[in-house]
Protein backbone atom coordinates (compact mmCIF):
# COMPACT_ATOMS: atom_id res chain seq x y z
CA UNK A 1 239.41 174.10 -44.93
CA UNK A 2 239.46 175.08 -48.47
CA UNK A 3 236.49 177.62 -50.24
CA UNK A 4 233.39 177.28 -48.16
CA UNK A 5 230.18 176.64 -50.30
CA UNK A 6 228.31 179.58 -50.86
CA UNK A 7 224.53 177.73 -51.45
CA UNK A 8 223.06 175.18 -50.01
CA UNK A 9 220.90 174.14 -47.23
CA UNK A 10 223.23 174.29 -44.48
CA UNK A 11 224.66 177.48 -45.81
CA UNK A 12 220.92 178.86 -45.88
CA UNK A 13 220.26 177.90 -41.84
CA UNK A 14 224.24 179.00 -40.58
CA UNK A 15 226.33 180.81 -42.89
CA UNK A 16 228.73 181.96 -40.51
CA UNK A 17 231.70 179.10 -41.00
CA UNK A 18 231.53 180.05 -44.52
CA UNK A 19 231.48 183.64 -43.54
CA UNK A 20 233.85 183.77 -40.93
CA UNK A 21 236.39 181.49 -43.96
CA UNK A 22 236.02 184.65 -46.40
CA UNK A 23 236.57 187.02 -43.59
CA UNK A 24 239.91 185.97 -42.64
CA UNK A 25 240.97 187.06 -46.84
CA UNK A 26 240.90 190.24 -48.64
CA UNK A 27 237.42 190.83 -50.71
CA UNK A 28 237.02 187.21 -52.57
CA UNK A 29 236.32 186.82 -56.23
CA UNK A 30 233.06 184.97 -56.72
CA UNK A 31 232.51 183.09 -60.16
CA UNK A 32 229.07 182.47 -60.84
CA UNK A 33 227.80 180.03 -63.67
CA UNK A 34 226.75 182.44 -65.85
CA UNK A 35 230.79 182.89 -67.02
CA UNK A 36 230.43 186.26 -65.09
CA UNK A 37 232.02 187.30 -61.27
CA UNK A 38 232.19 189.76 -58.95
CA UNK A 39 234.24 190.86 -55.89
CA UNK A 40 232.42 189.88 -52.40
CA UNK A 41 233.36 192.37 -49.43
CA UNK A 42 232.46 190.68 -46.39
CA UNK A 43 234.87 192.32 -43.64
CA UNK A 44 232.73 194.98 -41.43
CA UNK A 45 235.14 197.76 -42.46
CA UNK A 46 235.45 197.19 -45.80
CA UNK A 47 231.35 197.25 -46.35
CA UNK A 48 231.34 200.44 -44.87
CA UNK A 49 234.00 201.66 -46.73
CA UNK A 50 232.16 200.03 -50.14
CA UNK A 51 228.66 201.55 -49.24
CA UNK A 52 230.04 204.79 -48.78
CA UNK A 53 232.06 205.48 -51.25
CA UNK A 54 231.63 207.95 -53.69
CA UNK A 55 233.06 206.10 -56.79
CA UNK A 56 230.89 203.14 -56.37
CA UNK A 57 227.85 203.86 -58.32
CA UNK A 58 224.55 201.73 -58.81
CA UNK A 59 223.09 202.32 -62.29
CA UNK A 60 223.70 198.64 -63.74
CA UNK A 61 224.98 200.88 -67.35
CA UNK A 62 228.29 201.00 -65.18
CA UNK A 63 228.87 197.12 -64.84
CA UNK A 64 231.61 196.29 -67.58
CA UNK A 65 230.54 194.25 -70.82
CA UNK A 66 230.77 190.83 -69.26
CA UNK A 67 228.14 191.28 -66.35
CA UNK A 68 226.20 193.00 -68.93
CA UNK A 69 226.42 190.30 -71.34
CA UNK A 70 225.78 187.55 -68.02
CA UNK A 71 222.16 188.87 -67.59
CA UNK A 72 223.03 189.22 -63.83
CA UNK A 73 220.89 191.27 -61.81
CA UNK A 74 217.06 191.10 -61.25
CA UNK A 75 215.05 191.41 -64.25
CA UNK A 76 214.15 195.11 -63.30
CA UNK A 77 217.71 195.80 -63.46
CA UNK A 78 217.25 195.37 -67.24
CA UNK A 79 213.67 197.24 -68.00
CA UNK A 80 213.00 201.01 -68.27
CA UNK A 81 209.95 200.42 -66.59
CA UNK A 82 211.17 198.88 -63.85
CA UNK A 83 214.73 199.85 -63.59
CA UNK A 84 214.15 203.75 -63.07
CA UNK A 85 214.15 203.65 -59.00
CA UNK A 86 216.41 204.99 -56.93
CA UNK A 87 218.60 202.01 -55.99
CA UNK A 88 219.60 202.07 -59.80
CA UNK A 89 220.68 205.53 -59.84
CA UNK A 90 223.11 207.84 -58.63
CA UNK A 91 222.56 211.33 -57.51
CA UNK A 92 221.36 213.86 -58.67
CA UNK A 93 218.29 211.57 -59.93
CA UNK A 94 218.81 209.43 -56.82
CA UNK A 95 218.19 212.38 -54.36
CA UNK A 96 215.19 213.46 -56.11
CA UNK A 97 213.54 210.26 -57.04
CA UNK A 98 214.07 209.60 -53.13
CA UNK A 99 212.44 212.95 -51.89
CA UNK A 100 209.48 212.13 -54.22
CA UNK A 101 209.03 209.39 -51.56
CA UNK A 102 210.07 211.17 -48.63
CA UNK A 103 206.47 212.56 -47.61
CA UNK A 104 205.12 208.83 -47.69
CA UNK A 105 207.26 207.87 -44.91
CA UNK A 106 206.98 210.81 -42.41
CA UNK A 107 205.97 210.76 -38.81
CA UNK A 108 202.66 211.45 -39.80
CA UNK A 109 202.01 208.83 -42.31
CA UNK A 110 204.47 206.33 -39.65
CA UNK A 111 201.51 207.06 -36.79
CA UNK A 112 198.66 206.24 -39.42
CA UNK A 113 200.70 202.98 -40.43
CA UNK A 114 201.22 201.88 -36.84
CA UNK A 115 197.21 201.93 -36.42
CA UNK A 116 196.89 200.06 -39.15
CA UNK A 117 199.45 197.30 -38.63
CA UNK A 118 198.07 196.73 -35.23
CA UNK A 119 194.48 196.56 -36.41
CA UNK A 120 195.59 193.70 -38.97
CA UNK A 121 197.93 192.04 -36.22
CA UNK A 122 194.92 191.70 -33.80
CA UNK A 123 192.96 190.12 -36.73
CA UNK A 124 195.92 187.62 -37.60
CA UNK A 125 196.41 186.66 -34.21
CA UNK A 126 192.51 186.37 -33.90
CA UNK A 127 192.88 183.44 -36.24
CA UNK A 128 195.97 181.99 -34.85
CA UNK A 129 194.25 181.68 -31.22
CA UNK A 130 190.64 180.65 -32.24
CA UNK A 131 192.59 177.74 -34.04
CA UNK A 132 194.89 176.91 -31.58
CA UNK A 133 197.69 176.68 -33.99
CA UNK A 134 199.21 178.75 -36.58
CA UNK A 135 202.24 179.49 -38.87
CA UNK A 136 203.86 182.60 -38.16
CA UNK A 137 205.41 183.13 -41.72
CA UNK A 138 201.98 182.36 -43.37
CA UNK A 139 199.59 183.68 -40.68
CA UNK A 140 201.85 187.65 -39.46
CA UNK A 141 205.25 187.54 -41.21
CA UNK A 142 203.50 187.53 -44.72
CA UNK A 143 200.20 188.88 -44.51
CA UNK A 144 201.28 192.23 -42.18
CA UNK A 145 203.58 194.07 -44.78
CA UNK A 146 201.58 192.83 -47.70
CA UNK A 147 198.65 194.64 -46.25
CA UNK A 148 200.74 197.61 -44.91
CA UNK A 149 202.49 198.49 -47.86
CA UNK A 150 200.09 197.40 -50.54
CA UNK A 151 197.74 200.29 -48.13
CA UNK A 152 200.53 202.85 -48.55
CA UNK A 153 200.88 202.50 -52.41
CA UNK A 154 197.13 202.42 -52.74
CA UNK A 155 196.75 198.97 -54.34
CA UNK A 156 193.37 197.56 -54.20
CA UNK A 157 192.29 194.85 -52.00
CA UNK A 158 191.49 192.68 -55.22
CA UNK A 159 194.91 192.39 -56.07
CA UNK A 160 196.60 191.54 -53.38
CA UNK A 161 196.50 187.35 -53.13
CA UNK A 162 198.24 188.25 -56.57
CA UNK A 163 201.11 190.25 -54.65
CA UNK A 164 201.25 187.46 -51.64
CA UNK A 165 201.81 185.06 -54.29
CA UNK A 166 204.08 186.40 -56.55
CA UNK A 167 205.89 188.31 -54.02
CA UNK A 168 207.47 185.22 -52.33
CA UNK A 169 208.30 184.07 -56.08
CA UNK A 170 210.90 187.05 -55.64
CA UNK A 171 211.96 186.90 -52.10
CA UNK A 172 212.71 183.06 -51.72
CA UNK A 173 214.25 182.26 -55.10
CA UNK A 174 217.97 180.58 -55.44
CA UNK A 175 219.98 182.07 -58.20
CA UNK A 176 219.27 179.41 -60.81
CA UNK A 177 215.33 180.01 -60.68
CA UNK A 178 215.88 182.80 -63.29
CA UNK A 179 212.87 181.63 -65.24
CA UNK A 180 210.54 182.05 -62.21
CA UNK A 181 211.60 185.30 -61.24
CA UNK A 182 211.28 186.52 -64.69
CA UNK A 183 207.38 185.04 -64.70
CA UNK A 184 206.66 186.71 -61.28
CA UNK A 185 208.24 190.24 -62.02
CA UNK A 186 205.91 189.99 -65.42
CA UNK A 187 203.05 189.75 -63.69
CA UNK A 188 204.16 192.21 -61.27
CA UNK A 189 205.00 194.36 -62.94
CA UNK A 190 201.16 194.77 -65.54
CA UNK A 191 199.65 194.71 -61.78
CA UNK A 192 201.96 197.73 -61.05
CA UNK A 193 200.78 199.25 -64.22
CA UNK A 194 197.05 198.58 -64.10
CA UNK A 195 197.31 200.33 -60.41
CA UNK A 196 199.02 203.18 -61.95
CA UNK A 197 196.88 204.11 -64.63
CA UNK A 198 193.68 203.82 -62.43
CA UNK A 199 195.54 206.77 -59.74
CA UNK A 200 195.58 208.57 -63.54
CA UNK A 201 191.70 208.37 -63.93
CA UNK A 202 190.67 208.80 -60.33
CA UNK A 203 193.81 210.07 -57.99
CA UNK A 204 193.80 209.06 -54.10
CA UNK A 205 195.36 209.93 -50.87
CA UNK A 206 197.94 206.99 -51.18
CA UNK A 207 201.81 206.68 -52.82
CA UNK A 208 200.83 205.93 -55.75
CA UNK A 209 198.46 208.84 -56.58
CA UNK A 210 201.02 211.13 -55.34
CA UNK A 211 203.58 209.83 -58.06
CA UNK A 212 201.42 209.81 -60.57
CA UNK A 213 200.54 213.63 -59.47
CA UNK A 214 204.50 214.64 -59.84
CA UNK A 215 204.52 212.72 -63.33
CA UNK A 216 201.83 215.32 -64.20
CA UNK A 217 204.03 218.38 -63.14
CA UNK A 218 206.82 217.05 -64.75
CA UNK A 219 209.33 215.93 -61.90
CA UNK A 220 208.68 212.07 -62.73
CA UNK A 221 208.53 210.12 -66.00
CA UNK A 222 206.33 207.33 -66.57
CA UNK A 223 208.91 204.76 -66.29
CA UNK A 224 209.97 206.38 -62.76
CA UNK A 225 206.59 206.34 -61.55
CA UNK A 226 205.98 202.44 -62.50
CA UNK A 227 209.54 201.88 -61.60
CA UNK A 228 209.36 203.59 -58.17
CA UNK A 229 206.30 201.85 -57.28
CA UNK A 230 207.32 198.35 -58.23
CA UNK A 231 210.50 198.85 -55.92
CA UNK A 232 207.95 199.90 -52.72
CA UNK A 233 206.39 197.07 -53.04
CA UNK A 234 208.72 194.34 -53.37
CA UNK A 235 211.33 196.09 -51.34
CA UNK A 236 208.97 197.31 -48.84
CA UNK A 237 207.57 194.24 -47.36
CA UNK A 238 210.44 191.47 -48.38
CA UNK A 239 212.55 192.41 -45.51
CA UNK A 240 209.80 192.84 -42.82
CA UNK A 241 208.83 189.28 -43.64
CA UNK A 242 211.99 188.37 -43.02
CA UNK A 243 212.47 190.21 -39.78
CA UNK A 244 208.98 189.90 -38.59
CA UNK A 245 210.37 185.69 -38.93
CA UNK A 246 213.72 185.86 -37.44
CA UNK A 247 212.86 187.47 -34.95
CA UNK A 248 209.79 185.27 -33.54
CA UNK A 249 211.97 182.70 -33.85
CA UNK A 250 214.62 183.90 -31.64
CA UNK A 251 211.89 184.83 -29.27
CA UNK A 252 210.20 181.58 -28.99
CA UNK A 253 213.97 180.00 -28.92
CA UNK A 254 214.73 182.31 -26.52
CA UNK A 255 212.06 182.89 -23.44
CA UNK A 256 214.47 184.64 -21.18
CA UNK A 257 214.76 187.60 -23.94
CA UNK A 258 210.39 187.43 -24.98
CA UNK A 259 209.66 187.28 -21.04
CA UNK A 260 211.97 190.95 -20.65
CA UNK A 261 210.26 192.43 -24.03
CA UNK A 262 206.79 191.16 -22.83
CA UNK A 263 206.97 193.94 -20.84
CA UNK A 264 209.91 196.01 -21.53
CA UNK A 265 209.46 198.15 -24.98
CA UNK A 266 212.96 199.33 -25.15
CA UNK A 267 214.46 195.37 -24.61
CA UNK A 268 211.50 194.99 -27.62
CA UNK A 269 213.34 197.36 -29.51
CA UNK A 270 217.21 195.71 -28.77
CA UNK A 271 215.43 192.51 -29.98
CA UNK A 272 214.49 194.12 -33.06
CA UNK A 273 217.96 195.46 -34.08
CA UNK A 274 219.79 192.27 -32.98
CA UNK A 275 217.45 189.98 -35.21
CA UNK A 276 218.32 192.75 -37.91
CA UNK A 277 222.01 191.84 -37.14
CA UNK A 278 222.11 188.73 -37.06
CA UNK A 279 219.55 187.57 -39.56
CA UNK A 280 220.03 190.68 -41.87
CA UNK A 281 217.15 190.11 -44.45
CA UNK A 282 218.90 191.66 -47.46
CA UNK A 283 221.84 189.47 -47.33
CA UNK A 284 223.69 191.49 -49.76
CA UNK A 285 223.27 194.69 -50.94
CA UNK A 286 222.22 195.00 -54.48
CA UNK A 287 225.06 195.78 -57.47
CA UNK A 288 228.08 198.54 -56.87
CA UNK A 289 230.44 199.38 -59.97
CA UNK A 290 233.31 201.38 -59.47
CA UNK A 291 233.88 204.56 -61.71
CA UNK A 292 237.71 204.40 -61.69
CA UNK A 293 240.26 201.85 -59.71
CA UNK A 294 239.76 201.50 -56.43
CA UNK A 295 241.03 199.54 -53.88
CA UNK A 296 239.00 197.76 -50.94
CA UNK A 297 240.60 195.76 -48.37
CA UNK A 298 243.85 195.20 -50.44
CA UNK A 299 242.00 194.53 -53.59
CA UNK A 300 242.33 196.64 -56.43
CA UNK A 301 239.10 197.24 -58.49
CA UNK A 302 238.58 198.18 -61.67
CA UNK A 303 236.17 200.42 -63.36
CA UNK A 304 232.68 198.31 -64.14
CA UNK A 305 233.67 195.41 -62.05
CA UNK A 306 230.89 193.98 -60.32
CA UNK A 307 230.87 194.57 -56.43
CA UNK A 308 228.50 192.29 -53.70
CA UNK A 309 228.69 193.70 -50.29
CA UNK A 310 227.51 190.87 -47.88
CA UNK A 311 225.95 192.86 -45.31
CA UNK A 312 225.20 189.51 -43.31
CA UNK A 313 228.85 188.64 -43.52
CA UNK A 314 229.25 192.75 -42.03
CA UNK A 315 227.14 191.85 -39.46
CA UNK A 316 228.83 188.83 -37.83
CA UNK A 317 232.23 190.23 -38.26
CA UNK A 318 233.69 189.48 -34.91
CA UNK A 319 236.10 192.61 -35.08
CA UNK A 320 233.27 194.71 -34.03
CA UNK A 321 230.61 192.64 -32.56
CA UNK A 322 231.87 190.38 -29.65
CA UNK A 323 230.02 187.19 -30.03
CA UNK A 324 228.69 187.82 -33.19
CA UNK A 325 227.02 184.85 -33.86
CA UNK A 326 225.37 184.75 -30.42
CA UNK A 327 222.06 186.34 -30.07
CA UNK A 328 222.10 189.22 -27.30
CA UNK A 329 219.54 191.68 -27.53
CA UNK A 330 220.35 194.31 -25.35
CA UNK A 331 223.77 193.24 -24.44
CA UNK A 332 225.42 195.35 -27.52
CA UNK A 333 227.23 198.93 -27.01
CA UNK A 334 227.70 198.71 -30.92
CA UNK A 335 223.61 197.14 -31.90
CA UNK A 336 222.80 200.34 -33.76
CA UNK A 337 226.23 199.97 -35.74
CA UNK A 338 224.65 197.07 -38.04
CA UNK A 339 224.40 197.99 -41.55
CA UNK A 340 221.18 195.34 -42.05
CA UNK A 341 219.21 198.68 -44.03
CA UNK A 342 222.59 199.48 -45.64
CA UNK A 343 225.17 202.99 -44.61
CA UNK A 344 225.63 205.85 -46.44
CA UNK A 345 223.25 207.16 -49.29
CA UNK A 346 221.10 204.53 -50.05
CA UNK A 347 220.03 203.59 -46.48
CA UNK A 348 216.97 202.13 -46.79
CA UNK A 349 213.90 204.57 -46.87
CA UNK A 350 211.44 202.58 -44.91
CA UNK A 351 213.88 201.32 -42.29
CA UNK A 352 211.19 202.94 -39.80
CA UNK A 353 208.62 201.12 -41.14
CA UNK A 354 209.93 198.07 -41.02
CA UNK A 355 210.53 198.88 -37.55
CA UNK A 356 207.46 200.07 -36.69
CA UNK A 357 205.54 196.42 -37.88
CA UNK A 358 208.17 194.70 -35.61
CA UNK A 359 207.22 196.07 -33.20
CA UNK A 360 203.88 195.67 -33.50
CA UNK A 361 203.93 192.07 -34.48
CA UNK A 362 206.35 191.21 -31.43
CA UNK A 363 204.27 193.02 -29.09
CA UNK A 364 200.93 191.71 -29.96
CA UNK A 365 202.77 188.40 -30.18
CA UNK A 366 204.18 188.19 -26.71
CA UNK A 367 200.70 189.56 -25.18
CA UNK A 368 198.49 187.53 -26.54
CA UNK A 369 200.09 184.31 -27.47
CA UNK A 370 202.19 184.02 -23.90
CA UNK A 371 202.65 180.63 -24.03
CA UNK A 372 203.19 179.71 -28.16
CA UNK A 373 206.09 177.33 -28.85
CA UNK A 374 207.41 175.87 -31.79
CA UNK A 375 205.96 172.21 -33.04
CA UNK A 376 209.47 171.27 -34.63
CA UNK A 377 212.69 171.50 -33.81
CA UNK A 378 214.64 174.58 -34.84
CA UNK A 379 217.00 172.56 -37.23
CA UNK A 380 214.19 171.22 -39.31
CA UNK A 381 212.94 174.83 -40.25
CA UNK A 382 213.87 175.62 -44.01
CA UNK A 383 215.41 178.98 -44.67
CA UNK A 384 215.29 180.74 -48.19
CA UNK A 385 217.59 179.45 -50.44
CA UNK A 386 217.90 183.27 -52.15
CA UNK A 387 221.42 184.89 -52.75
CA UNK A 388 219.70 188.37 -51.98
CA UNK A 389 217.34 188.04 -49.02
CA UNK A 390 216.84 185.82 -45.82
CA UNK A 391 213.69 184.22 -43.88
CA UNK A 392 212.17 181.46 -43.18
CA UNK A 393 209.25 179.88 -45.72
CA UNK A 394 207.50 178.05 -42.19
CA UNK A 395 207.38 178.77 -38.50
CA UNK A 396 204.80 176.14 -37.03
CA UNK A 397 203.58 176.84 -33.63
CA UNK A 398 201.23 175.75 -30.74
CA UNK A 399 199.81 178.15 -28.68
């Protein structure tokens, strides 16, 4: 077999041949059409090793002059306003743009949340059984973490068909849609703005209004405050609606595992972390750069070279999951060894959020909608064709 494609529909429903073909070589130099490249860890091991290590920084400054002359990267990679968050920077402004955050996602604010995400699930579900049919990407993947996170940041209710909208712009885009991402993160990002300088006139009780209250003190810029809140919301809800997907679908393709977390919370919970296994919905962790040479899996890397770590690829690695392509909730001495909200520093900051509207969503599903099934076969469901994130963009169902 020579080099696996990397894009493609039948990459985007089963990457692991071409996975489990990169695995069995040292980290693999990708070329992308934009004359640029960068090394792709995909071995278990060596993505820990990569997301822990201290001379792999993420400010995109360190990328060498080629990546930085490729454009590569999201367009917030690339503005001020955008690009001051804290998985562009290193510490010490990474540890302190973090705990500005920090109080947002306490146990406090996580009970509040779960209320909330269970009051919107019983609506969602209202109009998914009064119908008779539904979509479970449209009608509870989507709409739950738009409405949970857009609530946490404090973003009126007027803008938020805006966010829907826009939002999957970002999440399901393929690599060559530059242009489209670049229209969706403009509008994005004035939405981002207008919220923030209405918490400036009349402050709340949400994210937002808290930011823009440390910006007054000093401990935030401006730029920190936009950027911070433009990364909550795209990265905030992106992967839930990718887990909140994934994982219905392995429970309605799966009715041995829903009957068990129908009534068992803690099999709900193994079903939850092997969907964020084995569908990990940040594919890839975003841009490392290494400070000074370091070597990786027998490849030696060189200051400013581009690093991906494929934390799918991580996931499946058969050296530490046994049957890693197999979906076995439960069944896992090593399920909470997954790296799906990344290792090490940067480990995502609402990993117990996303969590937490899992949960919800699969409980409500299973209790309400006993008997749903799927109105197509699994292999004509369309995955996202993005390099950075997976889902589904349908998941048609009869209940």
């Amino acid at each position: 077999m020579g080099e696996p494609a990397l894009f493609g529909p039948d990459f985007d429903r089963d990457p692991s041949p071409a996975y489990a073909w990169l695995r069995e070589r040292p980290p693999h130099r990708l070329d992308f059409p934009t004359g640029t490249w960068a090394w792709l860890i995909t071995r278990y091991a060596d993505a820990v090793t990569a997301l822990n290590h201290p001379a792999l920084v993420k400010s995109p400054a360190a990328g060498n002059e080629e990546w930085q002359r490729s454009g590569m990267g999201l367009p917030l990679d690339h503005r001020p306003s955008l690009a001051s968050n804290m998985i562009n920077t290193d510490p010490p402004e990474h540890t302190r743009l973090r705990r500005a955050c920090a109080g947002a996602f306490g146990p406090r604010r996580m009970q509040s949340l779960r209320e909330r995400a269970q009051q919107v699930t019983d609506e969602l579900i209202d109009a998914v059984e009064a119908r008779g049919h539904g979509d479970l990407v449209t009608d509870l993947a989507y709409p739950l973490p738009i409405a949970i996170i857009c609530d946490l940041l404090g973003v009126p209710e007027s803008y938020r068909e805006d966010v829907h909208e826009w939002s999957l712009v970002i999440d399901s885009a393929d690599d060559t849609d530059g242009s489209k991402v670049r229209e969706a993160t403009d509008v994005l990002e004035r939405l981002v703005t207008e919220v923030v300088d209405a918490k400036r006139a009349t402050r709340g009780t949400d994210l937002i209004s808290d930011l823009v209250a440390q910006e007054a003190t000093g401990t935030l810029s401006a730029d920190e405050v936009t950027s911070t809140a433009f990364l909550i919301l795209i990265g905030g809800h992106e992967t839930t609606v990718g887990l909140i997907a994934t994982g219905a679908l392995a429970l309605l393709t799966h009715p041995d595992e829903a009957a068990k977390a129908r009534t068992d919370p803690a099999h709900r919970a193994a079903v939850i972390e092997e969907t964020l296994r084995l569908h990990a919905p940040l594919q890839n962790a975003t841009w490392r750069f290494p400070t000074e040479d370091v070597e990786i899996g027998g490849r030696l890397m060189r200051p400013g070279d581009p690093i991906l770590v494929s934390v799918l690829a991580a996931n499946r690695d058969p050296a530490v999951f046994e049957d890693a392509d197999v979906f076995r909730p439960g069944d896992r001495k090593t399920e909470r060894r997954h790296i799906a909200f990344g290792i090490g520093p940067h480990l995502c900051i609402g990993a117990a959020l996303a969590r937490l509207q899992a949960d919800v969503a699969f409980e409500t599903l299973l209790r309400r909608l006993p008997r749903a099934r799927l109105t197509v076969p699994e292999e004509e469901l369309t995955w996202w064709p993005s390099p950075i994130t997976r889902g589904l963009f349908h998941l048609p169902i009869e209940v």
